[in-house]
ModelCIF file with pLDDT and N, C-alpha, C, O atoms, coordinates in Angstrom:
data_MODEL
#
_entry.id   MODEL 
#
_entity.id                         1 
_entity.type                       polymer 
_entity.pdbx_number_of_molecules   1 
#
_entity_poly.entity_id                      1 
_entity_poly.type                           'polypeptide(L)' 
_entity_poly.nstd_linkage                   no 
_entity_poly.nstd_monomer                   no 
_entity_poly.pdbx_seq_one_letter_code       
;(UNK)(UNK)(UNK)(UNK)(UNK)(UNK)(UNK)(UNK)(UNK)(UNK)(UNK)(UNK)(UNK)(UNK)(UNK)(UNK)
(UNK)(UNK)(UNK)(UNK)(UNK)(UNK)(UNK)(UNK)(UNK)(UNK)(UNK)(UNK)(UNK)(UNK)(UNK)(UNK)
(UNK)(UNK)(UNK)(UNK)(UNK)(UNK)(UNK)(UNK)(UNK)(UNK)(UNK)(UNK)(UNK)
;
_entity_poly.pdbx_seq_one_letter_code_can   XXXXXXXXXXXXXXXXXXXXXXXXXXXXXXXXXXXXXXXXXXXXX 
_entity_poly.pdbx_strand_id                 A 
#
loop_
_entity_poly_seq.entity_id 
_entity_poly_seq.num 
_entity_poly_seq.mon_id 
_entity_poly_seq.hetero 
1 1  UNK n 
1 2  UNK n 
1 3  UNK n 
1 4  UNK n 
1 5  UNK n 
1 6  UNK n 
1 7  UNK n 
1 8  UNK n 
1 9  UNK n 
1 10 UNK n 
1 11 UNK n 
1 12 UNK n 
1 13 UNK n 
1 14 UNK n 
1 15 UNK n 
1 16 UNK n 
1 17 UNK n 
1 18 UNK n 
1 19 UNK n 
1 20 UNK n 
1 21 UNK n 
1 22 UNK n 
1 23 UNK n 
1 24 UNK n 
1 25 UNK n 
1 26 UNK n 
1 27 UNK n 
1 28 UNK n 
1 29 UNK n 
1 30 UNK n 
1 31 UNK n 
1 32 UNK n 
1 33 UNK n 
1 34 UNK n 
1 35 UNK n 
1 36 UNK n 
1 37 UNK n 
1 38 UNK n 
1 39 UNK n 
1 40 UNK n 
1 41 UNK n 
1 42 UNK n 
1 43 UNK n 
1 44 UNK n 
1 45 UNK n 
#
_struct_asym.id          A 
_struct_asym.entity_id   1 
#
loop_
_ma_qa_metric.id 
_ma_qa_metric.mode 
_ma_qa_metric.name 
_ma_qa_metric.software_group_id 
_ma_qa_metric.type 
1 global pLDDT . pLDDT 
2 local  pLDDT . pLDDT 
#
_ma_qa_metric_global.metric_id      1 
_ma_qa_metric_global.metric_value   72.44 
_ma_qa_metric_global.model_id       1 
_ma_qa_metric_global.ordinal_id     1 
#
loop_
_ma_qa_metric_local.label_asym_id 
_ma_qa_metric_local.label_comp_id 
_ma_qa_metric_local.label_seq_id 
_ma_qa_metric_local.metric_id 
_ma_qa_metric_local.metric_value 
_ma_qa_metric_local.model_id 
_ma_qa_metric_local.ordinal_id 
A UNK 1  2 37.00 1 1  
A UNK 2  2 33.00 1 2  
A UNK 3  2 42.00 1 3  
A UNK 4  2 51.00 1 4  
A UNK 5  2 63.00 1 5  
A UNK 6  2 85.00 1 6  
A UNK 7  2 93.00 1 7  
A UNK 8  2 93.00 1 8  
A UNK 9  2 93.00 1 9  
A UNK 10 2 94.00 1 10 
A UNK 11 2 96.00 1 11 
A UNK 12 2 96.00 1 12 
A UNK 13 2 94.00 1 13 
A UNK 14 2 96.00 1 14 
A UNK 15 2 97.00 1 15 
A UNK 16 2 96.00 1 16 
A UNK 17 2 94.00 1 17 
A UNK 18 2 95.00 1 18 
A UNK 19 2 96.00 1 19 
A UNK 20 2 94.00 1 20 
A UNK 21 2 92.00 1 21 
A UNK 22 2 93.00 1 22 
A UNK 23 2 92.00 1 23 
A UNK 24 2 88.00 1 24 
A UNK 25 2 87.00 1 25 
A UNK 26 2 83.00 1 26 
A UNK 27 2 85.00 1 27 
A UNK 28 2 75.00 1 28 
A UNK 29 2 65.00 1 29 
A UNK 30 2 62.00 1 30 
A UNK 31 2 54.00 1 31 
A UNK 32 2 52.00 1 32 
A UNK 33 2 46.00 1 33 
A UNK 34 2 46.00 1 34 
A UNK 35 2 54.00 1 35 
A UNK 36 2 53.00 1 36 
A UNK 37 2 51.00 1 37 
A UNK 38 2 51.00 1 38 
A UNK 39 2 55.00 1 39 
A UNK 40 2 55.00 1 40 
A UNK 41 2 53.00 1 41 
A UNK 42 2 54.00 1 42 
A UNK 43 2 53.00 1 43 
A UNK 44 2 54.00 1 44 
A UNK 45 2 69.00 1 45 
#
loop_
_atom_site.group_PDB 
_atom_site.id 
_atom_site.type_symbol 
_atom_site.label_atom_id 
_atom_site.label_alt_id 
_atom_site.label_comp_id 
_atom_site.label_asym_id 
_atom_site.label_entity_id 
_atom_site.label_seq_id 
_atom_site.pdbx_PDB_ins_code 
_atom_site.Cartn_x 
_atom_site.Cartn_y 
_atom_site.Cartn_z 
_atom_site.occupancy 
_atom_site.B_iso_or_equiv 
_atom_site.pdbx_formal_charge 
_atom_site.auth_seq_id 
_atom_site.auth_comp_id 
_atom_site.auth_asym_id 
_atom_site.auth_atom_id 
_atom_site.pdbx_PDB_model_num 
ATOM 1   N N  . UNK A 1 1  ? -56.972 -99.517  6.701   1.00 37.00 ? 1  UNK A N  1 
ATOM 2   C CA . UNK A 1 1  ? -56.667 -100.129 5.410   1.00 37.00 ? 1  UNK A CA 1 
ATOM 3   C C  . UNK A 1 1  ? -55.566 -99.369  4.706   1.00 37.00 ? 1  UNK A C  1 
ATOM 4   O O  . UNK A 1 1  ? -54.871 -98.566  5.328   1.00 37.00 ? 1  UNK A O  1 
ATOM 5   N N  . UNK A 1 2  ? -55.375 -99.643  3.243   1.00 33.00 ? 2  UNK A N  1 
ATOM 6   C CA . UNK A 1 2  ? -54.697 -99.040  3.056   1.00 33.00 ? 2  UNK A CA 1 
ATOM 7   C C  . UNK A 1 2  ? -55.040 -97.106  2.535   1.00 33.00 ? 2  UNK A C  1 
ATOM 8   O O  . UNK A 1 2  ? -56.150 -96.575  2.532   1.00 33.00 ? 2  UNK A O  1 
ATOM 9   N N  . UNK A 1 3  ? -54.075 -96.622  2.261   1.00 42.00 ? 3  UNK A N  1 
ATOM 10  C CA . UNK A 1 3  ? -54.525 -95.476  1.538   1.00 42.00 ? 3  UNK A CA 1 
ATOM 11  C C  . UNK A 1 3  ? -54.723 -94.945  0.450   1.00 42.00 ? 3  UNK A C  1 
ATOM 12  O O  . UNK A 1 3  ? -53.652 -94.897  -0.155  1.00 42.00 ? 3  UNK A O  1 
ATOM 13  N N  . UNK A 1 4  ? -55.654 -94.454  -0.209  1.00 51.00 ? 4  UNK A N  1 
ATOM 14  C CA . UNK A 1 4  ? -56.208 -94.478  -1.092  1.00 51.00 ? 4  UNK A CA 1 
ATOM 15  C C  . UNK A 1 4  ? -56.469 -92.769  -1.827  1.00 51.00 ? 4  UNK A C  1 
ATOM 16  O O  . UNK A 1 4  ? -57.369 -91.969  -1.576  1.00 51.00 ? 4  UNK A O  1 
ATOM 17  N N  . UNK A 1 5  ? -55.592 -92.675  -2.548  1.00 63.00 ? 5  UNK A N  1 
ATOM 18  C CA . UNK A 1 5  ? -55.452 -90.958  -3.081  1.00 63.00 ? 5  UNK A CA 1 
ATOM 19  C C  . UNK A 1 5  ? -56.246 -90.858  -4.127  1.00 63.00 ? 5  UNK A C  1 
ATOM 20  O O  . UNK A 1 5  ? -56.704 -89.725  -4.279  1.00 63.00 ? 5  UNK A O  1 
ATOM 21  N N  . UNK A 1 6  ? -56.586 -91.691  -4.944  1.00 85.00 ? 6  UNK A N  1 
ATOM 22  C CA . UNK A 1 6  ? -57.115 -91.046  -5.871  1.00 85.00 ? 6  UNK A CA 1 
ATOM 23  C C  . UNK A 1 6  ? -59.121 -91.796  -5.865  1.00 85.00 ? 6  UNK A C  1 
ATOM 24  O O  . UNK A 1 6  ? -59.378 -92.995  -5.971  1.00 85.00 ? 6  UNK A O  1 
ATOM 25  N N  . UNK A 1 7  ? -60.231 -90.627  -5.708  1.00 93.00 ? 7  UNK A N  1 
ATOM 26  C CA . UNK A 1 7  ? -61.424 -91.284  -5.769  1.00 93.00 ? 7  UNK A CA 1 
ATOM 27  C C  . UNK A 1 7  ? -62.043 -91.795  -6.739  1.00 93.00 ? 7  UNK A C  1 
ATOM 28  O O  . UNK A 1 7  ? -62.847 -92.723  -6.654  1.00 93.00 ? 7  UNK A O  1 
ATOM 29  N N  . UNK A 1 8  ? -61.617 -91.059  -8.014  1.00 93.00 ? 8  UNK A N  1 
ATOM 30  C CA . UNK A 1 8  ? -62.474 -91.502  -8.796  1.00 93.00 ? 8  UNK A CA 1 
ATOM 31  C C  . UNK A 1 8  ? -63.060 -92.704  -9.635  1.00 93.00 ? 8  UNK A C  1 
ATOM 32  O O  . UNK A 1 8  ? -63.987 -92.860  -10.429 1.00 93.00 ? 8  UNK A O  1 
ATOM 33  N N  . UNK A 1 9  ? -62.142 -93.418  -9.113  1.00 93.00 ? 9  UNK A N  1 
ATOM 34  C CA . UNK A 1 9  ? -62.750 -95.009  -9.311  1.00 93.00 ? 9  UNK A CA 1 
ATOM 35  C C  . UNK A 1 9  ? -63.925 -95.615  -8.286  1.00 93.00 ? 9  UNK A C  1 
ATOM 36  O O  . UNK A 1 9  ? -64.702 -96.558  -8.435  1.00 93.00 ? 9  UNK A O  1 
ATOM 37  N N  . UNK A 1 10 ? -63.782 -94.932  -7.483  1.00 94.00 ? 10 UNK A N  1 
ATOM 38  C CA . UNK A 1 10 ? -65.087 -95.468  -6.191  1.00 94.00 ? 10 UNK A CA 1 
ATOM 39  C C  . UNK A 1 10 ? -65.774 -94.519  -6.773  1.00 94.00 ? 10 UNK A C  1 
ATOM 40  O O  . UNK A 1 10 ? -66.971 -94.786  -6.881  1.00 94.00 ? 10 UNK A O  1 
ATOM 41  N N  . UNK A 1 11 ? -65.411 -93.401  -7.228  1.00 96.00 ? 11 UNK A N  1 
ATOM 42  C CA . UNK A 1 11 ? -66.794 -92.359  -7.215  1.00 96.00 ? 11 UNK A CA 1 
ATOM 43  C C  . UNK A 1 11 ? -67.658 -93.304  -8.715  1.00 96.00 ? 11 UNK A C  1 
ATOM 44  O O  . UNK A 1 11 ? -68.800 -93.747  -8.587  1.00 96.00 ? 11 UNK A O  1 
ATOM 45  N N  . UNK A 1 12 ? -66.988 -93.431  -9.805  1.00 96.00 ? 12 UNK A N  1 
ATOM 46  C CA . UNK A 1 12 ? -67.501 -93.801  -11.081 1.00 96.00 ? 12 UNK A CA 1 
ATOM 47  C C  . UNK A 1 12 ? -68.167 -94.793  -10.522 1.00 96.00 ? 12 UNK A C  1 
ATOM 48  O O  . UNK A 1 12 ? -69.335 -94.479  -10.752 1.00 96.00 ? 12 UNK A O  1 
ATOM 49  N N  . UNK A 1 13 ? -68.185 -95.908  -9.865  1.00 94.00 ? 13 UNK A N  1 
ATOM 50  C CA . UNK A 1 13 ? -69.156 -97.287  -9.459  1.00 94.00 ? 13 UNK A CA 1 
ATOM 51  C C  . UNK A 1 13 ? -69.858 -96.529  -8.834  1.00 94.00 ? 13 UNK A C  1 
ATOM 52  O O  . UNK A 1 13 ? -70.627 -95.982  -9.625  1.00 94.00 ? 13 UNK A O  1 
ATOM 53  N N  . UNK A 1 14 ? -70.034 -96.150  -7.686  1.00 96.00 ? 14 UNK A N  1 
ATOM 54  C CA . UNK A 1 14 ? -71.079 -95.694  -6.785  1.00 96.00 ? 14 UNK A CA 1 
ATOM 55  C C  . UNK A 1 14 ? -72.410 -94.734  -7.947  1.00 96.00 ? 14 UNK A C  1 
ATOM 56  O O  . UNK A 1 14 ? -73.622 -94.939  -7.875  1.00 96.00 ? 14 UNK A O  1 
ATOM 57  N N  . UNK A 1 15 ? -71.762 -93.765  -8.884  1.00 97.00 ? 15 UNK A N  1 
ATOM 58  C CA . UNK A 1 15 ? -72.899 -92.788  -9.357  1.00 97.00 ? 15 UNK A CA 1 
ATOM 59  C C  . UNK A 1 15 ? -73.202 -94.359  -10.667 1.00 97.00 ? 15 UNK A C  1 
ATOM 60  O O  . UNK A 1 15 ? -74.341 -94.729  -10.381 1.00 97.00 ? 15 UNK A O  1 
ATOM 61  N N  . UNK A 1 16 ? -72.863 -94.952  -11.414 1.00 96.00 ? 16 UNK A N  1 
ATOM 62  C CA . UNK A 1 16 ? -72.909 -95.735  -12.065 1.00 96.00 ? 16 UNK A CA 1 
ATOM 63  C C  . UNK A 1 16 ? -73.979 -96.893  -11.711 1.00 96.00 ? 16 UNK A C  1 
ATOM 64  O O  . UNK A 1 16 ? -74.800 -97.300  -12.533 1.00 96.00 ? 16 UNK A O  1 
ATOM 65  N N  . UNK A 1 17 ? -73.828 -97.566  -9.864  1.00 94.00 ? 17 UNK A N  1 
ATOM 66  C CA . UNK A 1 17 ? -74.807 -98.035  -9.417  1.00 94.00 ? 17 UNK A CA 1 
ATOM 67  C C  . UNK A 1 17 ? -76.188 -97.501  -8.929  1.00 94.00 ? 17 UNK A C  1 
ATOM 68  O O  . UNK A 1 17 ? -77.280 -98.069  -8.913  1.00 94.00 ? 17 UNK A O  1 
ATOM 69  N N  . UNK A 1 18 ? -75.791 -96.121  -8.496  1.00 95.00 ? 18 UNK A N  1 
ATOM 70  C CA . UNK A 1 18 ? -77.262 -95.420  -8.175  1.00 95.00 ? 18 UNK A CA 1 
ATOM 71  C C  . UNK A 1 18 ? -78.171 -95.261  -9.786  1.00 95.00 ? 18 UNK A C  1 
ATOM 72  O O  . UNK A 1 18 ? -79.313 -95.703  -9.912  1.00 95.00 ? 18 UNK A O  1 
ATOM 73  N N  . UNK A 1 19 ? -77.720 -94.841  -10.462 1.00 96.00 ? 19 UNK A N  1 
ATOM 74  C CA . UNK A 1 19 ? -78.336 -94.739  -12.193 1.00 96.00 ? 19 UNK A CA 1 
ATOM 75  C C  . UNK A 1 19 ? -78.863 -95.763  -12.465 1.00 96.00 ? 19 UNK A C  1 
ATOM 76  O O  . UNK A 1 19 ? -80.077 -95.778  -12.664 1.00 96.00 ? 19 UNK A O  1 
ATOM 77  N N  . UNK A 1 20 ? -77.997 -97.067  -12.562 1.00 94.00 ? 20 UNK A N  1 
ATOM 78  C CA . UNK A 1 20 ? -78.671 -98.745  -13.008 1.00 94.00 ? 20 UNK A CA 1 
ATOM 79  C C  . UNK A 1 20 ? -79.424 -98.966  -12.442 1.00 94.00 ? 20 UNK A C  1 
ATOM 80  O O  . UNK A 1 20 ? -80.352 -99.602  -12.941 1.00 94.00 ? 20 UNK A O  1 
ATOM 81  N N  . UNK A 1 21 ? -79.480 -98.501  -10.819 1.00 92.00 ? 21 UNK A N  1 
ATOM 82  C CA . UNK A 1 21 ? -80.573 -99.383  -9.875  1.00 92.00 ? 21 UNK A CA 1 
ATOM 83  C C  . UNK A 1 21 ? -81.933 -97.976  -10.261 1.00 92.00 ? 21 UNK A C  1 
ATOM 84  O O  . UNK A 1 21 ? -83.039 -98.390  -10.608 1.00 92.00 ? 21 UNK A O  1 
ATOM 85  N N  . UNK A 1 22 ? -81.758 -96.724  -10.180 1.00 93.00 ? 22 UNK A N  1 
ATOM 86  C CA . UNK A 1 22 ? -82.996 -96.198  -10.682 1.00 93.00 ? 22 UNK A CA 1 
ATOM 87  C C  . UNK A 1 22 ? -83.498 -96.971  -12.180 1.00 93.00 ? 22 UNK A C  1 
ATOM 88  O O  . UNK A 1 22 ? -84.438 -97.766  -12.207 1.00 93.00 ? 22 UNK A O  1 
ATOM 89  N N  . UNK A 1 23 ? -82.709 -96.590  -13.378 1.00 92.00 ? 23 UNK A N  1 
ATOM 90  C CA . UNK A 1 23 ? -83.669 -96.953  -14.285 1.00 92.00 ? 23 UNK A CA 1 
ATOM 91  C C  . UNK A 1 23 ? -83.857 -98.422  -14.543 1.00 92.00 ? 23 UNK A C  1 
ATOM 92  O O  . UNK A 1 23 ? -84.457 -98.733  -15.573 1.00 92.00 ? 23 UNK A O  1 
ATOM 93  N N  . UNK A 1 24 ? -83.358 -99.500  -13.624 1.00 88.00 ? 24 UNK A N  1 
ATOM 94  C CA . UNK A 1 24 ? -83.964 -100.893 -13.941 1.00 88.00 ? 24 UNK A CA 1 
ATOM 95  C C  . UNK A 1 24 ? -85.143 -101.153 -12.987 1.00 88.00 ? 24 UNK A C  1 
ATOM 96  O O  . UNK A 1 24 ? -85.945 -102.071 -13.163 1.00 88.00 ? 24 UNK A O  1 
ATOM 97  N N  . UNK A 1 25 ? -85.214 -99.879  -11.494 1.00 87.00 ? 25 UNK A N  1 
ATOM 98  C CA . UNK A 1 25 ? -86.836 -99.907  -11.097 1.00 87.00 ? 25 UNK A CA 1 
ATOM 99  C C  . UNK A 1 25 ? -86.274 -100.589 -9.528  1.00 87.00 ? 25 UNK A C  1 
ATOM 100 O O  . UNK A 1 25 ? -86.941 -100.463 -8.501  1.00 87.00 ? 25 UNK A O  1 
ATOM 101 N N  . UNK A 1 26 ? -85.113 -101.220 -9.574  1.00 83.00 ? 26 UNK A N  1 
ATOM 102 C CA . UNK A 1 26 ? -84.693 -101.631 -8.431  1.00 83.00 ? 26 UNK A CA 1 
ATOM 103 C C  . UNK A 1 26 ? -85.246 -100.758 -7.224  1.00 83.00 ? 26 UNK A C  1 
ATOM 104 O O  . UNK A 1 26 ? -86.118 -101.190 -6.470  1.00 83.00 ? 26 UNK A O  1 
ATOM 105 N N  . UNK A 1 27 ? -84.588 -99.304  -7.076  1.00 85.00 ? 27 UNK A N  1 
ATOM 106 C CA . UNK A 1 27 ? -85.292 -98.299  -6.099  1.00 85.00 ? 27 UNK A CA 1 
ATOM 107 C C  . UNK A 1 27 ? -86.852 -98.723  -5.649  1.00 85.00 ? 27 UNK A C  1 
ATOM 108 O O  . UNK A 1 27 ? -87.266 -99.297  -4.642  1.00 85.00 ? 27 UNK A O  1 
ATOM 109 N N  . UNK A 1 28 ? -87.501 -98.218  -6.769  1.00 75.00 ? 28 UNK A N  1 
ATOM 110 C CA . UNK A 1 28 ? -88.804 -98.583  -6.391  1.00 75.00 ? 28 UNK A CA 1 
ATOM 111 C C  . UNK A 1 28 ? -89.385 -99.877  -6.131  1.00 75.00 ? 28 UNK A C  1 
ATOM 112 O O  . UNK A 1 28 ? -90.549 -100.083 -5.791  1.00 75.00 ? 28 UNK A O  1 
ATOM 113 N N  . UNK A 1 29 ? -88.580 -100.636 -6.298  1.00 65.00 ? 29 UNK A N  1 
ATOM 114 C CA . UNK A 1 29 ? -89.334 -102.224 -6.154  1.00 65.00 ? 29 UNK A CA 1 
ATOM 115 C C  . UNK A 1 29 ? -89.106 -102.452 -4.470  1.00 65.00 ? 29 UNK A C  1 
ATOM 116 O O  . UNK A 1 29 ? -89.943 -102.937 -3.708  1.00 65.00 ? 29 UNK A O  1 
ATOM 117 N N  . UNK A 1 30 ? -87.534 -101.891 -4.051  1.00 62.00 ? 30 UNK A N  1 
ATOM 118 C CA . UNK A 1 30 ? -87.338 -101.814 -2.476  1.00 62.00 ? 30 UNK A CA 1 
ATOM 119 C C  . UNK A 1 30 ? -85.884 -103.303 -2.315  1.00 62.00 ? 30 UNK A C  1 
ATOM 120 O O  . UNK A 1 30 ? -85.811 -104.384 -2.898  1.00 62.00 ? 30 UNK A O  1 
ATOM 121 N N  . UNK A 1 31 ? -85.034 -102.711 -1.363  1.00 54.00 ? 31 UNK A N  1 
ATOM 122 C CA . UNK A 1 31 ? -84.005 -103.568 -2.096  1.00 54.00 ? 31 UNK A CA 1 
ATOM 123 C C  . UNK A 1 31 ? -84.380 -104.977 -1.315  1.00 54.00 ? 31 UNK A C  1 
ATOM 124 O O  . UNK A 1 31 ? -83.648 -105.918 -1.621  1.00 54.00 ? 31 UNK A O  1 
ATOM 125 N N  . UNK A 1 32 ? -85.439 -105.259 -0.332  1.00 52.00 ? 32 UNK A N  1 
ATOM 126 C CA . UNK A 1 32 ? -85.279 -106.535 0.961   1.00 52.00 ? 32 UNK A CA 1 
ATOM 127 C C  . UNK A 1 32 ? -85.949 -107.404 -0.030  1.00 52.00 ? 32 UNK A C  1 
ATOM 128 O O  . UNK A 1 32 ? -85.501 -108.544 -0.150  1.00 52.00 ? 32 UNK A O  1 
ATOM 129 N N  . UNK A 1 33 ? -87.118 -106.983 -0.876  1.00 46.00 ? 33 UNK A N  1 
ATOM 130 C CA . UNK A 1 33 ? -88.143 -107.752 -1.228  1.00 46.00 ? 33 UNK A CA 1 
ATOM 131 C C  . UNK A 1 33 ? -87.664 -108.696 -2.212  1.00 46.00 ? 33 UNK A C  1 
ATOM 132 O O  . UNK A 1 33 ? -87.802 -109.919 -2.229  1.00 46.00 ? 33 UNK A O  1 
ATOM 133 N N  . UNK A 1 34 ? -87.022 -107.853 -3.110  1.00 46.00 ? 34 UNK A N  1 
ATOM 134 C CA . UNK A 1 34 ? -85.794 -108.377 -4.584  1.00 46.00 ? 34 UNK A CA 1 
ATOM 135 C C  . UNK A 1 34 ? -85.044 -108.414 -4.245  1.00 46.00 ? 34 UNK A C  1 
ATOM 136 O O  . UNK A 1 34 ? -84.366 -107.568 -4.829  1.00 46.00 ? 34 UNK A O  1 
ATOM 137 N N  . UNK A 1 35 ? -84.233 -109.104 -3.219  1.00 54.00 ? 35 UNK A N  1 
ATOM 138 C CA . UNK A 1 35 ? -82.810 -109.187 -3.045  1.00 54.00 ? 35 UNK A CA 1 
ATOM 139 C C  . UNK A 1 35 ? -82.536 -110.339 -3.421  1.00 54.00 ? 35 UNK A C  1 
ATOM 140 O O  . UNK A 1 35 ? -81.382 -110.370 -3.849  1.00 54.00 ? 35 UNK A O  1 
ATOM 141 N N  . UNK A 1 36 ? -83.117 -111.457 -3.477  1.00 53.00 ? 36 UNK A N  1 
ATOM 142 C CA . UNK A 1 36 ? -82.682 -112.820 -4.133  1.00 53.00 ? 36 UNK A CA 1 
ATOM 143 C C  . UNK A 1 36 ? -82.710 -112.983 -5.721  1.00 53.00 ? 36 UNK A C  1 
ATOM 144 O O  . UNK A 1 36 ? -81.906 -113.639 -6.384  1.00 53.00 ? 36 UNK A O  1 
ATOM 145 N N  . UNK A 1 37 ? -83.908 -112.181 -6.244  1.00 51.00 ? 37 UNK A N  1 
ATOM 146 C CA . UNK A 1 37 ? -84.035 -111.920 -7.866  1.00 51.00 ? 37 UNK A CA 1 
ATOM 147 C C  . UNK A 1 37 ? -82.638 -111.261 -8.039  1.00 51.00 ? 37 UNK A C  1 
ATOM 148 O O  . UNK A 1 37 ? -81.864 -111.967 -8.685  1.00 51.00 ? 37 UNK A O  1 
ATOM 149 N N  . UNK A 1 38 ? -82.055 -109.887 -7.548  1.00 51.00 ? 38 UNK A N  1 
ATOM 150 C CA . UNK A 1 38 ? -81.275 -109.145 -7.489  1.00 51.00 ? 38 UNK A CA 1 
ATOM 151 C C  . UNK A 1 38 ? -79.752 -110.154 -7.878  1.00 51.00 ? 38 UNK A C  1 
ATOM 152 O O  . UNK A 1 38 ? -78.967 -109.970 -8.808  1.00 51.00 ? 38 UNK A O  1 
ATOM 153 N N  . UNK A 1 39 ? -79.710 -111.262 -6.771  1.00 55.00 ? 39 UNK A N  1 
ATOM 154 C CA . UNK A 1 39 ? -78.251 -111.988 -6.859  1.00 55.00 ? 39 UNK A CA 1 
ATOM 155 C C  . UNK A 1 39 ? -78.605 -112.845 -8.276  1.00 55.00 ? 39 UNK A C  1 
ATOM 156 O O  . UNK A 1 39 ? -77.708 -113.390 -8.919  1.00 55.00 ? 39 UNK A O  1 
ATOM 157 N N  . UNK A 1 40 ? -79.555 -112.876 -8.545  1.00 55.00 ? 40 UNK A N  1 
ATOM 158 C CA . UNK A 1 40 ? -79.528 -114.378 -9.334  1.00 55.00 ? 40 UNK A CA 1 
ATOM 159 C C  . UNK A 1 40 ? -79.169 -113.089 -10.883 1.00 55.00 ? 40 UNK A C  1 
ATOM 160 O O  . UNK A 1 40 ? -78.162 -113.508 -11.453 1.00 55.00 ? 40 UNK A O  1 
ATOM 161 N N  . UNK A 1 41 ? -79.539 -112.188 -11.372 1.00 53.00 ? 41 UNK A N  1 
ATOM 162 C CA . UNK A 1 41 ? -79.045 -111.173 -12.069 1.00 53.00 ? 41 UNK A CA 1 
ATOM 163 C C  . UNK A 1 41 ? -77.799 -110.913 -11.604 1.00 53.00 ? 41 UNK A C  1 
ATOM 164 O O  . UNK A 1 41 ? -77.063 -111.312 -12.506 1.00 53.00 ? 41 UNK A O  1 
ATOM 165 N N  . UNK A 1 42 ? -77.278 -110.579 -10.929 1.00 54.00 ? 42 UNK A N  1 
ATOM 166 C CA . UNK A 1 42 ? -75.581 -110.556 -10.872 1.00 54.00 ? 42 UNK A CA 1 
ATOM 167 C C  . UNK A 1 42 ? -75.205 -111.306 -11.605 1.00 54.00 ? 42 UNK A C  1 
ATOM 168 O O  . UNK A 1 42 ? -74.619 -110.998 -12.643 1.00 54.00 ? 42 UNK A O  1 
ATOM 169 N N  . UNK A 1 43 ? -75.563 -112.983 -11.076 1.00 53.00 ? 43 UNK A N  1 
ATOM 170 C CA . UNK A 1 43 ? -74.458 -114.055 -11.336 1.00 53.00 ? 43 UNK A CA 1 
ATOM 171 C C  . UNK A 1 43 ? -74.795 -113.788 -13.082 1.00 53.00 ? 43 UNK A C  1 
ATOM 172 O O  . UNK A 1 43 ? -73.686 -113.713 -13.611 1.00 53.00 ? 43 UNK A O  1 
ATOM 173 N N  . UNK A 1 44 ? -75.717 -113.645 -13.985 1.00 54.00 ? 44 UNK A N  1 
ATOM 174 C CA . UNK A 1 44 ? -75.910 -113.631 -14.928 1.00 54.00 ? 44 UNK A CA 1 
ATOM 175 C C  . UNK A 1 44 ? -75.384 -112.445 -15.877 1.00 54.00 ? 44 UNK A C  1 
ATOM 176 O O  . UNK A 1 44 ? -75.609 -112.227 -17.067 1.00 54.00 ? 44 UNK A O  1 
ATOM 177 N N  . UNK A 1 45 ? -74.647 -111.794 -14.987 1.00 69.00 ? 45 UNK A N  1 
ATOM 178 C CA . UNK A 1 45 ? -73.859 -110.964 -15.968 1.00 69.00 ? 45 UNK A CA 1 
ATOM 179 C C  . UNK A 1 45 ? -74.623 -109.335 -16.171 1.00 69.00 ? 45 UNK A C  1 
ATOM 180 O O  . UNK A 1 45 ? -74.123 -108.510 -16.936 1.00 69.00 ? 45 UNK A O  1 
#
């Protein structure tokens, strides 16, 4: 692909998504079981 020098835009989403998915419980709920609840929350913003 192409090359890519600077991380901290991948780094900010990645620690940003691990945080949301702990404190909305996602982790613990397990991602196979909620994965359709999961999309239908995307599309909703």
């Amino acid at each position: 692909g192409i090359q890519t020098a600077v991380l901290s835009p991948v780094l900010v989403a990645v620690v940003a998504q691990i945080l949301a998915d702990l404190a909305s419980g996602r982790i613990r709920a397990g991602g196979g079981r909620l994965a359709r609840w999961w999309r239908r929350r995307r599309l909703r913003g």
